[in-house]
Every structure is written in C-alpha cells, then in structure tokens.
N, C-alpha and C. Protein backbone atom coordinates (compact mmCIF):
# COMPACT_ATOMS: atom_id res chain seq x y z
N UNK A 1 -16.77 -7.95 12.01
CA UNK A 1 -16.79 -6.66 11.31
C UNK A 1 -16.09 -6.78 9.96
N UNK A 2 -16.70 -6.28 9.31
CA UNK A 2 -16.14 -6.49 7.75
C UNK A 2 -14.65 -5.32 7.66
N UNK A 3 -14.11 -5.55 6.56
CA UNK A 3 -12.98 -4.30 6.54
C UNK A 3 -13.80 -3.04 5.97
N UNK A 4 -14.99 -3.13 5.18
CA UNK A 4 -15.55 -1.98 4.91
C UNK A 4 -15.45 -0.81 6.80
N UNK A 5 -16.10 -2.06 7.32
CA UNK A 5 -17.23 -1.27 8.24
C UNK A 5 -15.51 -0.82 9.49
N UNK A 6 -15.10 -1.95 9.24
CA UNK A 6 -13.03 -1.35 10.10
C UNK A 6 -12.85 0.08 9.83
N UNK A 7 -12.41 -0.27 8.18
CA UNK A 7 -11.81 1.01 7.37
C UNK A 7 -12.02 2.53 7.82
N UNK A 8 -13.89 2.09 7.51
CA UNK A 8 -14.83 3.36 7.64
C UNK A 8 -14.55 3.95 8.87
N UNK A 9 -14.36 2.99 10.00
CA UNK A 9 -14.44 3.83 11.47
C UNK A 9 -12.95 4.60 11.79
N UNK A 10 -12.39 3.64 11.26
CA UNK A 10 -10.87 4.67 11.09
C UNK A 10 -11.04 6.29 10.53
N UNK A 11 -11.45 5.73 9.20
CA UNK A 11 -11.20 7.24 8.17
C UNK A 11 -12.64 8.14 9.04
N UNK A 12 -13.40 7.54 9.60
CA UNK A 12 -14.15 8.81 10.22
C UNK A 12 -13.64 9.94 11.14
N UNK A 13 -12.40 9.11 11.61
CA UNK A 13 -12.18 9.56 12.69
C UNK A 13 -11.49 11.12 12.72
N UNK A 14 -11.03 11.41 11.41
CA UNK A 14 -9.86 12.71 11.36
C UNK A 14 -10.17 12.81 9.93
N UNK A 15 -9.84 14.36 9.72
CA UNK A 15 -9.87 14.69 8.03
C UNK A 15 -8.64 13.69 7.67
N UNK A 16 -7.78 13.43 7.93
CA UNK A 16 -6.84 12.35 7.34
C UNK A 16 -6.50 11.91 8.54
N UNK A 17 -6.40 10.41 8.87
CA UNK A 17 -6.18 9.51 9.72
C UNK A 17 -4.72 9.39 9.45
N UNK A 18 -4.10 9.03 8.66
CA UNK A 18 -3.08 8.99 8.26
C UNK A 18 -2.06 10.11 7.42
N UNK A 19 -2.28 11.37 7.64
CA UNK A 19 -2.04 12.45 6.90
C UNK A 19 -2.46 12.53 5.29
N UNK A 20 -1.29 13.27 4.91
CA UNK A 20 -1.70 13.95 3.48
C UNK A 20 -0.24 13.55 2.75
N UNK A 21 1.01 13.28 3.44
CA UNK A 21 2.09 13.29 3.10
C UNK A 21 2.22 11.62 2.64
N UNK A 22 2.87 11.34 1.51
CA UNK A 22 3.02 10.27 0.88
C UNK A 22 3.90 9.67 1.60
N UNK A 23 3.73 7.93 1.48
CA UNK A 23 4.57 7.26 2.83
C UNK A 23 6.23 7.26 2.44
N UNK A 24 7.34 7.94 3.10
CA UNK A 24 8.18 7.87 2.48
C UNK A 24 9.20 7.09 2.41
N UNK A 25 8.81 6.25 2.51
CA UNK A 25 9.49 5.11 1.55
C UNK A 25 9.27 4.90 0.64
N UNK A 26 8.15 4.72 -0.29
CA UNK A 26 7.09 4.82 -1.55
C UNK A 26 8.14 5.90 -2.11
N UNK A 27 7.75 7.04 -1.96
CA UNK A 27 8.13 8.56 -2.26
C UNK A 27 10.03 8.56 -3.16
N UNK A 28 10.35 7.60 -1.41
CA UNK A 28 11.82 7.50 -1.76
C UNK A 28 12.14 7.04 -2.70
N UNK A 29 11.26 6.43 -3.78
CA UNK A 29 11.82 5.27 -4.83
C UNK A 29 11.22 5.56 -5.99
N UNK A 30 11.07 6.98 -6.46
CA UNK A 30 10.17 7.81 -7.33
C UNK A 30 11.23 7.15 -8.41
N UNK A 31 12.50 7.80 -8.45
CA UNK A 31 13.69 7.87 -9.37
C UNK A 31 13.36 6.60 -10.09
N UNK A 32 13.54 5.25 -9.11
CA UNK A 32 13.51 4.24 -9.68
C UNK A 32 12.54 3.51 -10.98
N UNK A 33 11.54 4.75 -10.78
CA UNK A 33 10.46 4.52 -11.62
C UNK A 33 10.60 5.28 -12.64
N UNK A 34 11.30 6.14 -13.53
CA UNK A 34 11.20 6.56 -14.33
C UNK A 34 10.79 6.65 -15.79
N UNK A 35 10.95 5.25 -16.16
CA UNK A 35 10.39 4.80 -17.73
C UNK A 35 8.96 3.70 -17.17
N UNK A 36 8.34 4.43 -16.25
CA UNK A 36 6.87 3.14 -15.67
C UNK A 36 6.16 4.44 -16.07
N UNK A 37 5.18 4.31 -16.28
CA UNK A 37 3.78 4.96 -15.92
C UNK A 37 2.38 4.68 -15.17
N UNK A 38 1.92 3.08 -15.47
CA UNK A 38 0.56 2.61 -14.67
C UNK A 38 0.62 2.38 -13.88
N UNK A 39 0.00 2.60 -12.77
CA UNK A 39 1.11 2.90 -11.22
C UNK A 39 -0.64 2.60 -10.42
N UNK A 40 -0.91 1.65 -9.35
CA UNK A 40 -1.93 1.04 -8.72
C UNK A 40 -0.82 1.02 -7.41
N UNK A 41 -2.23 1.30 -6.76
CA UNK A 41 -2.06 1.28 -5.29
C UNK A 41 -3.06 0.46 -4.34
N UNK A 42 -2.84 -0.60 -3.53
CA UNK A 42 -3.66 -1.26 -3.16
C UNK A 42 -3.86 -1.31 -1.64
N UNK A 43 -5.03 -1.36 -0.84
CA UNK A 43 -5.20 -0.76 0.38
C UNK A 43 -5.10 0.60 0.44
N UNK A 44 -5.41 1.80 -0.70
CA UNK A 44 -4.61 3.07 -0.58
C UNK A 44 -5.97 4.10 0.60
N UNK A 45 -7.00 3.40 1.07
CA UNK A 45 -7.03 4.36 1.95
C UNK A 45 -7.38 5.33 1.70
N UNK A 46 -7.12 6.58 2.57
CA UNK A 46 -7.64 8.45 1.83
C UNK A 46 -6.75 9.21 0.95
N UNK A 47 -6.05 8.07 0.06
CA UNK A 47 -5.50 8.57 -1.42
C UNK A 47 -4.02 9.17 -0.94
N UNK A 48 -3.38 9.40 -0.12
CA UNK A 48 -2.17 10.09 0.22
C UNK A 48 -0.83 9.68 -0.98
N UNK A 49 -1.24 8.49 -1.29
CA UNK A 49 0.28 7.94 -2.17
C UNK A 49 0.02 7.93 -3.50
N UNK A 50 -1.52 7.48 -3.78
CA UNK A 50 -1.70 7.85 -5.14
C UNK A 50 -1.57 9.49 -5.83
N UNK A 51 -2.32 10.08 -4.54
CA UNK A 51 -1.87 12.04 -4.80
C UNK A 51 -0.66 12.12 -5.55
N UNK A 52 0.20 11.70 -4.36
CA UNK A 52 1.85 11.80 -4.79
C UNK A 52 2.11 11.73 -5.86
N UNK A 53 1.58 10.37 -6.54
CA UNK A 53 2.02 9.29 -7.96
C UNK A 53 1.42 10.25 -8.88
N UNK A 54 0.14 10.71 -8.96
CA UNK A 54 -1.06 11.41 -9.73
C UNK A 54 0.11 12.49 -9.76
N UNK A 55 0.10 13.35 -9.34
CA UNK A 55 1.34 15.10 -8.98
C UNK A 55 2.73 14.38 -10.15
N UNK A 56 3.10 13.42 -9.81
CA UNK A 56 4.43 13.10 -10.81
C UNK A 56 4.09 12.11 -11.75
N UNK A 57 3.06 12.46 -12.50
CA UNK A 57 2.77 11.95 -14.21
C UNK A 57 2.62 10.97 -14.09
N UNK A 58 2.05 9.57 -13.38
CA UNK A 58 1.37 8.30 -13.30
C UNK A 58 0.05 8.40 -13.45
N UNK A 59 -0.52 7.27 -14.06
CA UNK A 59 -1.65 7.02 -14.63
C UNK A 59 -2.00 6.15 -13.00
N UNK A 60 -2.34 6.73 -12.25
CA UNK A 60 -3.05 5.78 -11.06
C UNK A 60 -4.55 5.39 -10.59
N UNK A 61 -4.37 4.34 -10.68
CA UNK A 61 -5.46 3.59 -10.08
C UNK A 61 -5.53 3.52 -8.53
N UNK A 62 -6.61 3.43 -7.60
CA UNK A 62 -6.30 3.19 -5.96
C UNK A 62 -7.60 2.07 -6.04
N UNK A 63 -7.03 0.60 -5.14
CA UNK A 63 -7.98 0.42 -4.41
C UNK A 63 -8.23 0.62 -2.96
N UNK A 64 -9.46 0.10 -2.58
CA UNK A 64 -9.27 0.13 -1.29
C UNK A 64 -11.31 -0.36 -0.78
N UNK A 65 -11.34 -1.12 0.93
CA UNK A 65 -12.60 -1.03 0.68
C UNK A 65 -13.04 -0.41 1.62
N UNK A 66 -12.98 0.92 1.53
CA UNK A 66 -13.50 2.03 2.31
C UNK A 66 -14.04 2.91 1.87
N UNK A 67 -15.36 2.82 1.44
CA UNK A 67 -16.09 3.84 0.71
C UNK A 67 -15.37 5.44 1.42
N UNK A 68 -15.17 5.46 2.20
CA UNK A 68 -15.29 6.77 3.33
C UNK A 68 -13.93 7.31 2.81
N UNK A 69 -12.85 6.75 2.82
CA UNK A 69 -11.39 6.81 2.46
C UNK A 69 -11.02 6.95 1.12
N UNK A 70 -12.05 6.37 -0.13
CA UNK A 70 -12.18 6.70 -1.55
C UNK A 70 -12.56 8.10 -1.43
N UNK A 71 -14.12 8.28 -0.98
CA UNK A 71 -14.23 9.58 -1.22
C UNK A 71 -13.56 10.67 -0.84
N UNK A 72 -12.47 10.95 -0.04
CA UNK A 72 -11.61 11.57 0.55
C UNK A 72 -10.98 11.98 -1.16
N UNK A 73 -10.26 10.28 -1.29
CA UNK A 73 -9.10 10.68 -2.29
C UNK A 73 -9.61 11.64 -3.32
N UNK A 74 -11.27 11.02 -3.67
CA UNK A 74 -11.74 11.77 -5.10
C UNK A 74 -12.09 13.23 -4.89
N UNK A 75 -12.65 13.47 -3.85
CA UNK A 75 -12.32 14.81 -3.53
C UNK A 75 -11.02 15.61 -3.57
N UNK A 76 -10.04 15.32 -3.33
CA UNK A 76 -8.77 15.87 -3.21
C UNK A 76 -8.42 15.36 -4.51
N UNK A 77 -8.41 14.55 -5.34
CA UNK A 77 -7.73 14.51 -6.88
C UNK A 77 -8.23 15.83 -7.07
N UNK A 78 -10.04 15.57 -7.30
CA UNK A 78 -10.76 16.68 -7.83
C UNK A 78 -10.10 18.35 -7.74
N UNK A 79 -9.85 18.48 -6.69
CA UNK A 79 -9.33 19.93 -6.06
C UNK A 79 -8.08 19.64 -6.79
N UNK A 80 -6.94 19.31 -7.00
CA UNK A 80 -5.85 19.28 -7.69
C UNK A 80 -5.91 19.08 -9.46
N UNK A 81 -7.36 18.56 -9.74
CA UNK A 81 -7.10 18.64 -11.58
C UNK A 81 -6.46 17.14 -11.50
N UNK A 82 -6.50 16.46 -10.46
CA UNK A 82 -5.71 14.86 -10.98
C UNK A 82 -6.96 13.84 -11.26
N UNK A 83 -6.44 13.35 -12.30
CA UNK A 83 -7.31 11.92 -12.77
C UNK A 83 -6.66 10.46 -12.01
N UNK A 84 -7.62 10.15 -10.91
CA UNK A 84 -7.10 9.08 -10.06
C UNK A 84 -8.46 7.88 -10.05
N UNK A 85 -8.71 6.80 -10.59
CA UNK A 85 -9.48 5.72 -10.84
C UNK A 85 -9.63 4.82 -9.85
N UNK A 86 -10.50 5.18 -9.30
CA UNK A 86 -10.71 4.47 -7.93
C UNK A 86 -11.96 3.12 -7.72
N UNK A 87 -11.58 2.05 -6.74
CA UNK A 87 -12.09 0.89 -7.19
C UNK A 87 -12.91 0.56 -5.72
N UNK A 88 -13.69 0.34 -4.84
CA UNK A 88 -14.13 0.28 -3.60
C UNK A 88 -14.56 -0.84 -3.57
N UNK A 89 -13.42 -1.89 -2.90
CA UNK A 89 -13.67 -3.49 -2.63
C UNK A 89 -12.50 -4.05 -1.70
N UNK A 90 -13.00 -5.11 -1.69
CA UNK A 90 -12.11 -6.12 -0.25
C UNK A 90 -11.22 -6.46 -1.67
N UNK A 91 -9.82 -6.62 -1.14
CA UNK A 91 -8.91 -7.17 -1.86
C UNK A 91 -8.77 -8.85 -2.47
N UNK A 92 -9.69 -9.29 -1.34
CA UNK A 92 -9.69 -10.66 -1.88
C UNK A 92 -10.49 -10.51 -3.39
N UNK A 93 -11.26 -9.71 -3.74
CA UNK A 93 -11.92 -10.25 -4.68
C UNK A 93 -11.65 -9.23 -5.71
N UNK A 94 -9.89 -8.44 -5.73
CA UNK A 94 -9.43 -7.93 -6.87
C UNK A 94 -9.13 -8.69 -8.00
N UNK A 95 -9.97 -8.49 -8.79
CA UNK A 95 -9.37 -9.52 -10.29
C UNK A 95 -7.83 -8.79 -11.37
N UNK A 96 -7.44 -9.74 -11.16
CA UNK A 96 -5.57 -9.33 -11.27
C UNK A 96 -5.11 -9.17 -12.77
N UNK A 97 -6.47 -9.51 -14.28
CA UNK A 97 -6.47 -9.49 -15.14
C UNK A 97 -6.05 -7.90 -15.99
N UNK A 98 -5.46 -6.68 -15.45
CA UNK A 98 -5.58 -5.95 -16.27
C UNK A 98 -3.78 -5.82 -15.31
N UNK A 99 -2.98 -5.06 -16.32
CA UNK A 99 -1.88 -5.24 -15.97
C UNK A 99 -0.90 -3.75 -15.39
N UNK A 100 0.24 -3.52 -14.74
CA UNK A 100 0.45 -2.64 -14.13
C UNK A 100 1.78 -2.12 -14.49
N UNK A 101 2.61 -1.32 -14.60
CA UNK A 101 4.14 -0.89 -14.96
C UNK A 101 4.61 -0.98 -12.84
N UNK A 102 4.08 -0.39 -12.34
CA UNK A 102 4.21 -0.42 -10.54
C UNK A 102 2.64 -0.86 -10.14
N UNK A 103 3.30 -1.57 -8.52
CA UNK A 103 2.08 -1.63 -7.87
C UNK A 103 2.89 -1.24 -6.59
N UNK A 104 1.91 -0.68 -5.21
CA UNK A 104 2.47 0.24 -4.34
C UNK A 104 1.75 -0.21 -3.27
N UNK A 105 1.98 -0.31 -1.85
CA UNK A 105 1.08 -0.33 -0.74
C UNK A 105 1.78 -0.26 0.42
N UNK A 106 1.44 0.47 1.40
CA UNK A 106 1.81 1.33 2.51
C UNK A 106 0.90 0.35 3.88
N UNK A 107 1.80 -0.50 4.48
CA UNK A 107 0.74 -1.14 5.49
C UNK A 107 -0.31 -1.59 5.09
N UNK A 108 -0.59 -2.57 4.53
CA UNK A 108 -1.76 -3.56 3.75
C UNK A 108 -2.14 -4.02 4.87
N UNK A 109 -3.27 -4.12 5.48
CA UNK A 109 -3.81 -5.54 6.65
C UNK A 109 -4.48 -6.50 5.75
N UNK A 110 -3.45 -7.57 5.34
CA UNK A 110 -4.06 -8.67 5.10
C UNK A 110 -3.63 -9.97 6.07
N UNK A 111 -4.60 -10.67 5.82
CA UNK A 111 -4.03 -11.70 6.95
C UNK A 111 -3.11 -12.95 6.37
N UNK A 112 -2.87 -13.37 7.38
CA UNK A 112 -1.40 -14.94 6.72
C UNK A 112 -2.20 -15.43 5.87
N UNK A 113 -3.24 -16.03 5.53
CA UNK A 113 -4.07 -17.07 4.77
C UNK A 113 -4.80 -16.83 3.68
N UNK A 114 -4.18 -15.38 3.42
CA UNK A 114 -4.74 -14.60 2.09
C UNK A 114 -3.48 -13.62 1.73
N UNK A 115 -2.82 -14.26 1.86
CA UNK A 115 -1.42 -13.29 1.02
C UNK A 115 -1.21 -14.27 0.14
N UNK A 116 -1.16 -15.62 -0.09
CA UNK A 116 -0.57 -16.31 -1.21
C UNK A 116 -1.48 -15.94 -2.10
N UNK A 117 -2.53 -15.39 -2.15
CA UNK A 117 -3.68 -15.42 -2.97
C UNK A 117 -3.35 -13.84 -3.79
N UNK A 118 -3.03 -12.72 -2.75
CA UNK A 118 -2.64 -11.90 -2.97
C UNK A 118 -1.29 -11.56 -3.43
N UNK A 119 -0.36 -12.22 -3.32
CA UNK A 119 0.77 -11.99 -3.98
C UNK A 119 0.84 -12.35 -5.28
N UNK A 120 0.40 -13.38 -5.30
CA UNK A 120 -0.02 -14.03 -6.91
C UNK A 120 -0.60 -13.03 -7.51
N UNK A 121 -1.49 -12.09 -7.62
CA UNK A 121 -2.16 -11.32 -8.21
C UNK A 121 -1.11 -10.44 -8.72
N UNK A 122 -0.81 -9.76 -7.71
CA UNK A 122 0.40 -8.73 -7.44
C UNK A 122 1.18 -9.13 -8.72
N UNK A 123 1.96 -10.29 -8.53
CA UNK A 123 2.85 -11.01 -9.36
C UNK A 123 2.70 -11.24 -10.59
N UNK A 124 1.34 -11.66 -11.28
CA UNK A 124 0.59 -11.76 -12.05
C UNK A 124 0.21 -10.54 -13.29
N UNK A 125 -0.04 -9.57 -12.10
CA UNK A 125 -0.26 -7.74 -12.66
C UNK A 125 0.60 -7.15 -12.79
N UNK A 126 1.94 -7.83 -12.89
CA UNK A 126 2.88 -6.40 -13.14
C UNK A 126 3.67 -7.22 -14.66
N UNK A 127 4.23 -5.84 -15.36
CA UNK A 127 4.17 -6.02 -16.32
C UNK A 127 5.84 -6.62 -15.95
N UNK A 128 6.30 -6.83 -17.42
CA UNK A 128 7.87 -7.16 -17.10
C UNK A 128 8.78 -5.98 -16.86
N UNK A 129 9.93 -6.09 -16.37
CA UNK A 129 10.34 -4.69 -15.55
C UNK A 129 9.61 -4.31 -14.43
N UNK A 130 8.54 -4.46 -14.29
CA UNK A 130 7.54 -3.93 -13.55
C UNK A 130 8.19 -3.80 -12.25
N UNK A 131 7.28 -3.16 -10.90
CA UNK A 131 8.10 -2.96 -9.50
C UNK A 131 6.80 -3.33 -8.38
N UNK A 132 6.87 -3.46 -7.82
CA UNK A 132 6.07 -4.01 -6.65
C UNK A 132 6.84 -3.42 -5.57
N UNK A 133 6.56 -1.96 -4.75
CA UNK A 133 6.91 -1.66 -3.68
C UNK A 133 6.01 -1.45 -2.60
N UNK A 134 6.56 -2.13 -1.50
CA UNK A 134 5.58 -1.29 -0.44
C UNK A 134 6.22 -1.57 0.95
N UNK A 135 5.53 -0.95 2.02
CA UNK A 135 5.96 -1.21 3.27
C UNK A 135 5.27 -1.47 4.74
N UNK A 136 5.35 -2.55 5.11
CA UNK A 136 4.60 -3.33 6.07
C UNK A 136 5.05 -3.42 7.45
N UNK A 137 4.08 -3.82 8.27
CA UNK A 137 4.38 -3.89 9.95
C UNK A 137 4.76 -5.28 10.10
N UNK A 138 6.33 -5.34 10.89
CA UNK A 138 6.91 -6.41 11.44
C UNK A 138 6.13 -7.07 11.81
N UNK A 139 6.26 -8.44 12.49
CA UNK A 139 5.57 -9.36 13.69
C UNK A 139 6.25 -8.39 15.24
N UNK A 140 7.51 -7.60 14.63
CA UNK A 140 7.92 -7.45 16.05
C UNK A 140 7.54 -5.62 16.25
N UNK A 141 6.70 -5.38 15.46
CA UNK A 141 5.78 -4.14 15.55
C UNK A 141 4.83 -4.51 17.09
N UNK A 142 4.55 -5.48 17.39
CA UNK A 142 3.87 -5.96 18.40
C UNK A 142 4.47 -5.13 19.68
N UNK A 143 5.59 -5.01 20.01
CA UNK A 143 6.26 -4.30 21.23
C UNK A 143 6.41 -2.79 20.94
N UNK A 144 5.63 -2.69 19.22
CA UNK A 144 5.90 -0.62 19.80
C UNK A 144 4.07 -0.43 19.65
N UNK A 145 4.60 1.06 20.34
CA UNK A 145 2.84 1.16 20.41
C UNK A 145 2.72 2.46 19.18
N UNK A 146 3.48 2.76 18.00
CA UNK A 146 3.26 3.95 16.88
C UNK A 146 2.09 3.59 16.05
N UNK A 147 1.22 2.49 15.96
CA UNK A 147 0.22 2.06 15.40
C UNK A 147 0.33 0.58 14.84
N UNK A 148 -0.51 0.55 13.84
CA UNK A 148 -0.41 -1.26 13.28
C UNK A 148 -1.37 -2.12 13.98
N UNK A 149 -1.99 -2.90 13.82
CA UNK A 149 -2.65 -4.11 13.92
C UNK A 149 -2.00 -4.77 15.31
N UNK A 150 -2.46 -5.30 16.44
CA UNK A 150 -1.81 -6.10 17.61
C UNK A 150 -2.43 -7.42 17.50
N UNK A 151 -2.86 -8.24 15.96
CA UNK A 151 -3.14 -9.12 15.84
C UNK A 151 -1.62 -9.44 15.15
N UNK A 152 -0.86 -10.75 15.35
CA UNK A 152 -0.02 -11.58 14.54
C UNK A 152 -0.17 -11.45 13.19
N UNK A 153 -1.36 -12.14 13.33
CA UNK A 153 -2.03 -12.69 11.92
C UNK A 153 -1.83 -11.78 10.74
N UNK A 154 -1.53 -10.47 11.15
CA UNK A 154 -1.77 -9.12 10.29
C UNK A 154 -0.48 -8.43 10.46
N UNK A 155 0.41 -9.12 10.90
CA UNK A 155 2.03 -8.46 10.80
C UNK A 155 2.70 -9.76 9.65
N UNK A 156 3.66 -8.91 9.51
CA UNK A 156 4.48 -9.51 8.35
C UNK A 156 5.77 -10.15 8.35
N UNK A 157 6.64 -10.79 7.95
CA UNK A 157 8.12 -11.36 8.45
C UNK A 157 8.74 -11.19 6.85
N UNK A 158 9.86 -11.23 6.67
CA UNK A 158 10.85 -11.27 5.54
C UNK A 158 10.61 -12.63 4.71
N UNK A 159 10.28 -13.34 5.69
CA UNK A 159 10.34 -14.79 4.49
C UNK A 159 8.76 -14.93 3.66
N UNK A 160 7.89 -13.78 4.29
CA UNK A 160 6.60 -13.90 3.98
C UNK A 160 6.87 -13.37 1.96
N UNK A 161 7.80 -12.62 2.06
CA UNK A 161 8.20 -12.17 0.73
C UNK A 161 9.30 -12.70 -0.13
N UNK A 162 9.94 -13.60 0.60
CA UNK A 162 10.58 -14.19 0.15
C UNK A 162 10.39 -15.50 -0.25
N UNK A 163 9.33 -16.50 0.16
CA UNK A 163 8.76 -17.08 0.02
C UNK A 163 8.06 -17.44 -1.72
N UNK A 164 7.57 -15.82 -2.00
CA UNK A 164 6.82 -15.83 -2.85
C UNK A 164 7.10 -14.96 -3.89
N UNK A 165 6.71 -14.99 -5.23
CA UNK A 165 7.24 -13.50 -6.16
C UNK A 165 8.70 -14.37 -6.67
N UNK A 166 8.17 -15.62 -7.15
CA UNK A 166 9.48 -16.64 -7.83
C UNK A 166 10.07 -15.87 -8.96
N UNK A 167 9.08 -15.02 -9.69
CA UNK A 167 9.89 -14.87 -11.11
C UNK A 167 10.44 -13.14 -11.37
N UNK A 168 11.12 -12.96 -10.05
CA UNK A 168 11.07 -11.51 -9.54
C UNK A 168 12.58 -11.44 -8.69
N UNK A 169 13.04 -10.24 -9.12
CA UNK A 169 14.10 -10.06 -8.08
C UNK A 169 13.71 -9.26 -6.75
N UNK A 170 14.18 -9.83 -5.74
CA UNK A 170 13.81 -9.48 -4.45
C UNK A 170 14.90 -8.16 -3.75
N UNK A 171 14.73 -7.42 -2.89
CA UNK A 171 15.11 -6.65 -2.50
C UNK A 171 14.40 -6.47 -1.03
N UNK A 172 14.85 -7.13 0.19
CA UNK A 172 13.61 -6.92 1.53
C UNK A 172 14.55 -6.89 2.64
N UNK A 173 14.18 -5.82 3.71
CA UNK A 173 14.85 -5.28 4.59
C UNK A 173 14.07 -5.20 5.75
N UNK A 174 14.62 -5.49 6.76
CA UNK A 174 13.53 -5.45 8.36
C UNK A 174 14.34 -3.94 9.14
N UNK A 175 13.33 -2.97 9.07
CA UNK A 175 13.98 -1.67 9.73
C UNK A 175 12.91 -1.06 10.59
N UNK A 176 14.23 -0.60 11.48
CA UNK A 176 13.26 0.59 12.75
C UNK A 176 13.60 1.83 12.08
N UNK A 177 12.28 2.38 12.32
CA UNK A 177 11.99 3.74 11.60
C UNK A 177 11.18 4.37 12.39
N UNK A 178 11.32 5.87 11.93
CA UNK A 178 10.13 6.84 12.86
C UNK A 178 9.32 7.13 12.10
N UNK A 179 8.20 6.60 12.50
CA UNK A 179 7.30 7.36 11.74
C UNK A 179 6.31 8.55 11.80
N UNK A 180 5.65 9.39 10.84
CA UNK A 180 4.99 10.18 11.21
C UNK A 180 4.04 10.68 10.35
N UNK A 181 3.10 9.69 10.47
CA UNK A 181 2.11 9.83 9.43
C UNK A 181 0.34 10.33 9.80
N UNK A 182 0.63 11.17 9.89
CA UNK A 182 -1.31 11.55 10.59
C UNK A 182 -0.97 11.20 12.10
N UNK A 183 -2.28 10.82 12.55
CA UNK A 183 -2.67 10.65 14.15
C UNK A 183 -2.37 8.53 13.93
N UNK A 184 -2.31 8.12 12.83
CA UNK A 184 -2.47 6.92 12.89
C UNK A 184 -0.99 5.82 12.87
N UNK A 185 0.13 6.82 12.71
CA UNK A 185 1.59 6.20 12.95
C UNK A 185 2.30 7.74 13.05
N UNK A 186 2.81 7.29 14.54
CA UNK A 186 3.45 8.29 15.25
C UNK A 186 4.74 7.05 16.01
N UNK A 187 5.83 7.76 15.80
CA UNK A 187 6.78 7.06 16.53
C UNK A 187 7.70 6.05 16.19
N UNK A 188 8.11 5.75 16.87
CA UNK A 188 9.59 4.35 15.94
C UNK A 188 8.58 3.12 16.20
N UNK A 189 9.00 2.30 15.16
CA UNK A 189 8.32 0.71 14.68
C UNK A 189 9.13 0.23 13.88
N UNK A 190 8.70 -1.12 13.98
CA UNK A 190 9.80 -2.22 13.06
C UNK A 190 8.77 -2.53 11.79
N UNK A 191 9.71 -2.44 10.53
CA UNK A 191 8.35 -2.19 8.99
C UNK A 191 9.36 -3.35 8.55
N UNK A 192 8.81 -3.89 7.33
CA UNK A 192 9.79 -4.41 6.29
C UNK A 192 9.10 -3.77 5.25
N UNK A 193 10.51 -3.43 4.33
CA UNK A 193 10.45 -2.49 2.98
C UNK A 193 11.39 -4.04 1.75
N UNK A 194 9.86 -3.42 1.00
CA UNK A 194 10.40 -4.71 -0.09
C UNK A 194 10.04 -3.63 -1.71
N UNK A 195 11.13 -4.09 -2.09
CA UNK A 195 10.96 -3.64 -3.69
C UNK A 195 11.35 -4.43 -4.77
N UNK A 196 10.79 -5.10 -5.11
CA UNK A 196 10.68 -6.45 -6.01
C UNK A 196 10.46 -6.02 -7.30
N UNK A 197 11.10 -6.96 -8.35
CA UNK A 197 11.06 -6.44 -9.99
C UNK A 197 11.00 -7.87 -10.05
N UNK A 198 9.10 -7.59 -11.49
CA UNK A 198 9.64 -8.80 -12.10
C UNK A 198 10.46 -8.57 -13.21
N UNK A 199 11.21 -9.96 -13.28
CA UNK A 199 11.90 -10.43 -14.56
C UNK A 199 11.32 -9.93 -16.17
C-alpha cells in the first residue's frame, strides 16, 4: 500500500482524524520563533499545525501525500481567509532546493532507511538561525496503545537525531505525555521532542 492510499484511509475516517487543535508541543515553541516567518510543515496531514502557524503571521507551506488530508487543510485555510501552499507527495521525493526560516512535523512515519535522506533535506532547507521542530513516537511507544505505528521501523530513538543535523544545535528529550489529539492519539505515550537550530 502506498502512503497515498495509508494516509487516505486514515483521513477518511473522521472530519479530523487527528483533531483541529495544533500539536502542543509545536504550539509551545511559538515565542521561540519570533523574528522567522517561512514556516513548512512536513507530513502535515488535515492542516491542524499549519492553521495554527497561518492564524500567527507565517508564510506556510504543508506537505503531505494525502490528497484527502490536503483538501481538508485547503478548505479550512479557505474558511479562515489564510493563504496556506500546499504540496501532495511522498516525502522521499521532496526537493529540498527552496529554503525555510522553520520546518515543523508532528509524528512523521518515515522509516529507518529514509531518514538520512530526509534529514539532510531538512538540514539543507533551513535557513541560518533557522529551527527544525517536531515530535515523534518512541521505539518504546510500542507498549502504549494511544496510537502510532506498531512497526519498529517507524518509531524513533534520540540518537536517530543526534546522529544527524552536524551543523545544528541539538536540543532532544524522550518524554511520557498525554495526549489528546482527535480519535487518532488519545492517552499517555513515549514521543521524543527535538528542536534543533542551524548554526
């Protein structure tokens, strides 16, 4: 199954699978952004974080490859008067050539053997100062049942970020949290929250 045809069966499932409320951790780190403006969101899904970003004066971009979960967002910019630039593709084949002040993502499913590919991009697209935040499902998300992937391959560890993002200051934390986001994360889980600046 492709991630289109994944995505799609998710976002069919509920007017928001994942609510309407921006993930707050993202949210939590507004302040930090104050002199950024180009603000991309990747994996964003039915638009919930870009809304947010769009509402507090960012120029946002969303990808994501869920036709079903784009049109959500563009509908709901639309109804709010927000200009949100939306891109409908598999992440492997984001070209990393145009550049970013933030980049943002809330539970990405990518797998181990395509994050070096993807971080590089990431790394690549942000401007200097720039911020790279987002927040991901442990390996030890595996023992709660609040949502996430029950493949390995698609959970995350601390060194996965530490590893990579050489010319960047790191900031990465392994935490239990409650979550409560739509029908699609309900309950306590283990995330890691990383907020990285490049140099």
């Amino acid at each position: 199954m492709s991630q289109k045809e994944f995505w799609n069966g998710k976002f069919s499932k509920a007017d928001y699978f994942y609510g309407t409320k921006a993930n707050e951790f993202l949210s939590s780190n507004l302040q930090l952004l104050n002199n950024h403006k180009k603000l991309l969101c990747l994996g964003e899904g039915e638009g919930r974080n870009a809304i947010f970003f769009a509402r507090n004066g960012f120029e946002v971009s969303a990808i994501d490859a869920s036709d079903v979960g784009l049109e959500k967002l563009d509908l709901k910019s639309k109804e709010e008067n927000l200009e949100i630039k939306t891109f409908c593709m598999d992440l492997n084949h984001w070209d990393d050539s145009l550049k970013y002040d933030v980049i943002v993502a809330s539970y990405l499913h990518m797998y181990k053997n395509e994050r070096e590919s993807l971080f590089e991009k990431i790394e690549n697209s942000l401007e200097s100062n720039g911020y790279f935040i987002g927040e991901f499902f442990s390996t030890k998300q595996l023992t709660y049942n609040s949502g996430g992937p029950k493949d390995l391959d698609l959970l995350y560890t601390i060194e996965d970020f530490k590893n990579h993002f050489n010319s960047c200051e790191k900031n990465i934390t392994q935490e239990i949290v409650i979550l409560d986001e739509g029908i699609g994360h309900q309950g306590e889980a283990c995330v890691i929250r990383v907020v990285i600046k490049k140099r």
